[in-house]
PDB file of N, CA and C in Angstrom:
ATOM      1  N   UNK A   1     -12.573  15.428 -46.646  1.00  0.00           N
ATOM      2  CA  UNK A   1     -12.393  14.247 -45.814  1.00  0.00           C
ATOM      3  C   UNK A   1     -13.749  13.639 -45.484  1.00  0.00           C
ATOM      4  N   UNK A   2     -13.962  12.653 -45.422  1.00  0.00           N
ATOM      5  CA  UNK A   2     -15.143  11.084 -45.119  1.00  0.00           C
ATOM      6  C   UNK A   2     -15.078  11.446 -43.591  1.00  0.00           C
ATOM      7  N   UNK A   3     -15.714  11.096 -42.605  1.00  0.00           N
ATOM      8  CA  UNK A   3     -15.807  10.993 -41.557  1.00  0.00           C
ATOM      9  C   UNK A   3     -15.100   9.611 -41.285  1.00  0.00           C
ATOM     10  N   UNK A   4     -14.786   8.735 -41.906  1.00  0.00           N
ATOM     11  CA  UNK A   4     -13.396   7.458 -41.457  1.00  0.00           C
ATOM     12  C   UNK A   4     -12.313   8.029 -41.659  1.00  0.00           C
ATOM     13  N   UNK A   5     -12.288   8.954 -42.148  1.00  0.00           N
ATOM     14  CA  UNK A   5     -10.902   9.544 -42.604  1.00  0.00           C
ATOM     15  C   UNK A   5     -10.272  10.409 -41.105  1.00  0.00           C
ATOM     16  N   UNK A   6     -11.006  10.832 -40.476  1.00  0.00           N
ATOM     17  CA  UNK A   6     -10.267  11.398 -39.384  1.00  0.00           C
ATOM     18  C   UNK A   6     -10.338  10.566 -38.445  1.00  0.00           C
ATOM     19  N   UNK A   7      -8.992  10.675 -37.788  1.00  0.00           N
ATOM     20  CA  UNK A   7      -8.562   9.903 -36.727  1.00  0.00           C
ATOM     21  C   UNK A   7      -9.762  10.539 -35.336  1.00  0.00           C
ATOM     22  N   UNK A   8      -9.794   8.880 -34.549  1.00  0.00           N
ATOM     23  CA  UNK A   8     -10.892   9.343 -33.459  1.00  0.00           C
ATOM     24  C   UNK A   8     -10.342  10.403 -31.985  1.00  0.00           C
ATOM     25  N   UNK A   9     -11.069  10.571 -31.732  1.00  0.00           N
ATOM     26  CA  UNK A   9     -10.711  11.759 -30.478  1.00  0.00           C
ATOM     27  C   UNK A   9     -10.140  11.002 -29.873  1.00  0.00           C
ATOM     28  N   UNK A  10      -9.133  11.864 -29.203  1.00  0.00           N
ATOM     29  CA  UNK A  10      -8.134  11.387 -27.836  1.00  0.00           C
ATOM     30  C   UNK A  10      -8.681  11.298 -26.566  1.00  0.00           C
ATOM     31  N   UNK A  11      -8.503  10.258 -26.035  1.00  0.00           N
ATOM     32  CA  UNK A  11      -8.901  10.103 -24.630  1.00  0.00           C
ATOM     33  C   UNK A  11      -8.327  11.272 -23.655  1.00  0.00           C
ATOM     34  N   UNK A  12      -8.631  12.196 -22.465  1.00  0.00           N
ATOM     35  CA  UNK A  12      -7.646  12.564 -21.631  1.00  0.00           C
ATOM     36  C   UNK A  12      -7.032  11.433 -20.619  1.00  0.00           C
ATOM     37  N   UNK A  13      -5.616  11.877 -20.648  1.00  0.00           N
ATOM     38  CA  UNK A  13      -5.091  11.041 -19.955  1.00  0.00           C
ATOM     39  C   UNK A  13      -5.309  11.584 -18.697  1.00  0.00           C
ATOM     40  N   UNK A  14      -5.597  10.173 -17.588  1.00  0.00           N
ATOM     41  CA  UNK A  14      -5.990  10.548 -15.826  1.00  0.00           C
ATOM     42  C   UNK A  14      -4.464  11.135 -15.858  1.00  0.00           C
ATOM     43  N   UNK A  15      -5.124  11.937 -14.650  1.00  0.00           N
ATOM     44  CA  UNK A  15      -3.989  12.493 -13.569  1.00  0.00           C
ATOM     45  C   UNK A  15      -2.661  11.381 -13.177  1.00  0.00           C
ATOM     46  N   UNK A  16      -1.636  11.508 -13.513  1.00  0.00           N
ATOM     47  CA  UNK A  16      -0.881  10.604 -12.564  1.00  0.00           C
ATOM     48  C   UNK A  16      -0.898  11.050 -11.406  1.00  0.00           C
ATOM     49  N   UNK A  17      -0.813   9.741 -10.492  1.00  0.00           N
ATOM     50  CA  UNK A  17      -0.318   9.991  -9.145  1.00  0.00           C
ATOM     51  C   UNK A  17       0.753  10.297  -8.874  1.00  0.00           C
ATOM     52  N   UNK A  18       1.095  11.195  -7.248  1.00  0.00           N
ATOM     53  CA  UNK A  18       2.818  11.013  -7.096  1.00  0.00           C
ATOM     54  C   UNK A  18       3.078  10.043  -6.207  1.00  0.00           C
ATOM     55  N   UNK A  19       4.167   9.569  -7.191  1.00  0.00           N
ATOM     56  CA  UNK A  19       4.910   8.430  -6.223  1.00  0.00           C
ATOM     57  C   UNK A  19       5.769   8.269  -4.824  1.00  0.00           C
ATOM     58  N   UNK A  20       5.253   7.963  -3.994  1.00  0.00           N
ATOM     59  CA  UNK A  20       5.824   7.514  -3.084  1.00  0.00           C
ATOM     60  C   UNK A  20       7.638   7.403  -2.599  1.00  0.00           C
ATOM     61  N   UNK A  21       8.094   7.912  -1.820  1.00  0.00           N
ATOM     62  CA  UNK A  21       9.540   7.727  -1.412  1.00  0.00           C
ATOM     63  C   UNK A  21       9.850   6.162  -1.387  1.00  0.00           C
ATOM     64  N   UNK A  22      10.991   5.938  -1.909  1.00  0.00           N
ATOM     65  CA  UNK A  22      11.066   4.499  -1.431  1.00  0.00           C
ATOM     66  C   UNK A  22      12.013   4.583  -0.103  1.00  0.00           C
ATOM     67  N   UNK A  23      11.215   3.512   0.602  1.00  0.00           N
ATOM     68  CA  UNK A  23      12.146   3.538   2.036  1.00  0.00           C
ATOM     69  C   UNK A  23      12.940   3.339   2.153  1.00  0.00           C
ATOM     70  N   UNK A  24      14.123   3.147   2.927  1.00  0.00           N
ATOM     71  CA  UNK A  24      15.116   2.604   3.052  1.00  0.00           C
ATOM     72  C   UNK A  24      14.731   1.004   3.311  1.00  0.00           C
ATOM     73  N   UNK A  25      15.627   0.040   3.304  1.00  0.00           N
ATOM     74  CA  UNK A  25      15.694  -1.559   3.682  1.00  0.00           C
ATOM     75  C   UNK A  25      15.379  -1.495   4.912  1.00  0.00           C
ATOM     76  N   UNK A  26      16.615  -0.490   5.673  1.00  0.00           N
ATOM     77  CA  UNK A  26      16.226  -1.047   7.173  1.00  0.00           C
ATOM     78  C   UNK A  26      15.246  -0.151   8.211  1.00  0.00           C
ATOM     79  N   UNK A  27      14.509   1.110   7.439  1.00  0.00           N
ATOM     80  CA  UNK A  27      13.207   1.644   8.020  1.00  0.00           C
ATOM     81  C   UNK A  27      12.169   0.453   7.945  1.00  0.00           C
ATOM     82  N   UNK A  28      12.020  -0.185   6.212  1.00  0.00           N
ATOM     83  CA  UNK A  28      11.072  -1.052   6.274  1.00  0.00           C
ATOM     84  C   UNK A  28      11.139  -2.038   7.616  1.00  0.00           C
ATOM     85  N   UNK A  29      12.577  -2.866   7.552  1.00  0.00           N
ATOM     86  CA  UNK A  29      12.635  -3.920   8.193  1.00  0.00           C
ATOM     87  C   UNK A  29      11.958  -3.348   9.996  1.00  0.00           C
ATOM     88  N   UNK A  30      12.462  -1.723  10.191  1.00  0.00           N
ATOM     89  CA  UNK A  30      12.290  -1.701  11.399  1.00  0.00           C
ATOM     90  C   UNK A  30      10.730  -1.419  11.980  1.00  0.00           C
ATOM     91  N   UNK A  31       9.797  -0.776  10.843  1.00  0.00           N
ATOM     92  CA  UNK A  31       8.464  -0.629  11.155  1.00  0.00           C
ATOM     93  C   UNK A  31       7.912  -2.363  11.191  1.00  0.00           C
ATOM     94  N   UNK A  32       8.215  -3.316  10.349  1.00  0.00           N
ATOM     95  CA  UNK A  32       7.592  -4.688   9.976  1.00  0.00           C
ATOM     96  C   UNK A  32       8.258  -5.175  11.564  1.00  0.00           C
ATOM     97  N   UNK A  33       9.296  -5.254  12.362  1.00  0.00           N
ATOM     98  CA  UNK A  33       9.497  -5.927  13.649  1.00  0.00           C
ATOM     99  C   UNK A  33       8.406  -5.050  15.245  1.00  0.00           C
ATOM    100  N   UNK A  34       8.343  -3.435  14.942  1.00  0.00           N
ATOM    101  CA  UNK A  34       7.628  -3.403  15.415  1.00  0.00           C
ATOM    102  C   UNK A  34       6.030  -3.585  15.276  1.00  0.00           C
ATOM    103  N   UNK A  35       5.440  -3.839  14.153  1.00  0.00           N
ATOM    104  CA  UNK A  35       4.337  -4.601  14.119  1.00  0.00           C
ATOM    105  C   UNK A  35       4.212  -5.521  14.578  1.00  0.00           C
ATOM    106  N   UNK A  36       5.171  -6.369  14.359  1.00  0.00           N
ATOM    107  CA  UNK A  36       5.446  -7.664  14.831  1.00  0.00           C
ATOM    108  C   UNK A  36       5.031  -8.352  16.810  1.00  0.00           C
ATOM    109  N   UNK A  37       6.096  -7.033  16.867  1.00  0.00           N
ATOM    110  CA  UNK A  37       5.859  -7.106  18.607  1.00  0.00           C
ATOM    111  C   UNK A  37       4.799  -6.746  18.570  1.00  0.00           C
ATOM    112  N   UNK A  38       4.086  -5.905  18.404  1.00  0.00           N
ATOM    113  CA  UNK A  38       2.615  -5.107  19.120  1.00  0.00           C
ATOM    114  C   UNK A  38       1.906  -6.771  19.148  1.00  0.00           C
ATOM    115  N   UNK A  39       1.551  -7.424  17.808  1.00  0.00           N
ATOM    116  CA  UNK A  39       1.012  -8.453  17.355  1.00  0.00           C
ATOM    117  C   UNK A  39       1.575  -9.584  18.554  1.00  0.00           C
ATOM    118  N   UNK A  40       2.616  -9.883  18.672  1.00  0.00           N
ATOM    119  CA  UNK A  40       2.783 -10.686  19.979  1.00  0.00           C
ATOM    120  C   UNK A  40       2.723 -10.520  21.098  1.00  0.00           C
ATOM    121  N   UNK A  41       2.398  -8.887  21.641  1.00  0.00           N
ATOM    122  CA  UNK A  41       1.783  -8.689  22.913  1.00  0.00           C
ATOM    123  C   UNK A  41       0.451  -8.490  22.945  1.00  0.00           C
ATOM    124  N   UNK A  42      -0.049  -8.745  21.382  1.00  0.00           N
ATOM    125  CA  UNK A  42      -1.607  -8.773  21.794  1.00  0.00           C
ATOM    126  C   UNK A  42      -1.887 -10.080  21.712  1.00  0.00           C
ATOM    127  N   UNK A  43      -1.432 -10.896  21.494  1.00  0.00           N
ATOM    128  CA  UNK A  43      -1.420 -12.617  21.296  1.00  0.00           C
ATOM    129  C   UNK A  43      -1.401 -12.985  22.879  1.00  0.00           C
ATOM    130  N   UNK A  44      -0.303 -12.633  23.306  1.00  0.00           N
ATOM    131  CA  UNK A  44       0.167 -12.781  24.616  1.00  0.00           C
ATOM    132  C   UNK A  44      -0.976 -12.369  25.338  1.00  0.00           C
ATOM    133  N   UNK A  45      -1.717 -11.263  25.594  1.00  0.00           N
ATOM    134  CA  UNK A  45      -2.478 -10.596  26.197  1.00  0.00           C
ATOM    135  C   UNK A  45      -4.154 -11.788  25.790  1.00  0.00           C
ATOM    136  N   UNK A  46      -4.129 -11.997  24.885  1.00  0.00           N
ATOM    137  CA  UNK A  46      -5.697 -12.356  24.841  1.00  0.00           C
ATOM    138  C   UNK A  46      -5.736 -14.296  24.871  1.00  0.00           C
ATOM    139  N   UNK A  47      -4.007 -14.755  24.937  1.00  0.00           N
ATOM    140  CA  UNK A  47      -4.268 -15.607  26.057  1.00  0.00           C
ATOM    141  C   UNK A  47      -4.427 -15.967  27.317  1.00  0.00           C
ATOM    142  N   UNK A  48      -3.893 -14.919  27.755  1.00  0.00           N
ATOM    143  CA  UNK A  48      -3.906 -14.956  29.374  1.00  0.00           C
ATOM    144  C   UNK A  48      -5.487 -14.971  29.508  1.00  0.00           C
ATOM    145  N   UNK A  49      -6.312 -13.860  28.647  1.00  0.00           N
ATOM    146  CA  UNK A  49      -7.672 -13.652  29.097  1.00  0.00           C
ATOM    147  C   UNK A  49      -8.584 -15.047  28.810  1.00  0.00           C
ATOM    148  N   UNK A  50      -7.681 -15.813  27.886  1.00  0.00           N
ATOM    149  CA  UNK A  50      -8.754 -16.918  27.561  1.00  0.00           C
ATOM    150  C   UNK A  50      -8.454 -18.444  28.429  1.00  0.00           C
ATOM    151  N   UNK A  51      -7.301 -18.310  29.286  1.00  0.00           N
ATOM    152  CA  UNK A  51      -6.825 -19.235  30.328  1.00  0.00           C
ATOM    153  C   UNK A  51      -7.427 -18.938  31.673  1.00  0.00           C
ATOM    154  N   UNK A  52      -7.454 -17.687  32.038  1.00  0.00           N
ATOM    155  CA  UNK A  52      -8.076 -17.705  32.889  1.00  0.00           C
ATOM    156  C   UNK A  52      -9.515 -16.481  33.258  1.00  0.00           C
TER     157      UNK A  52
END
């Protein structure tokens, strides 16, 4: 065999990652409303500080 004749070395393949649980619909929906609130009591909160 020629040295073109052999096929080139194999890369190692990376590690896969493990995948993640998928959430349920309404865990998502319920962590995204409480973000939500925190975010509008800190809204709430840093107008009061900027009114008075």
């Amino acid at each position: 065999m020629t040295p073109n004749d052999e096929p080139p070395p194999q890369k190692p393949q990376p590690a896969s990652k493990p995948r993640r649980e998928v959430q349920p619909v309404d865990e998502a929906r319920r962590n995204i409303e409480e973000y939500a609130a925190d975010l509008r009591k800190l809204i709430g909160t840093l107008r009061r500080r900027l009114l008075y």
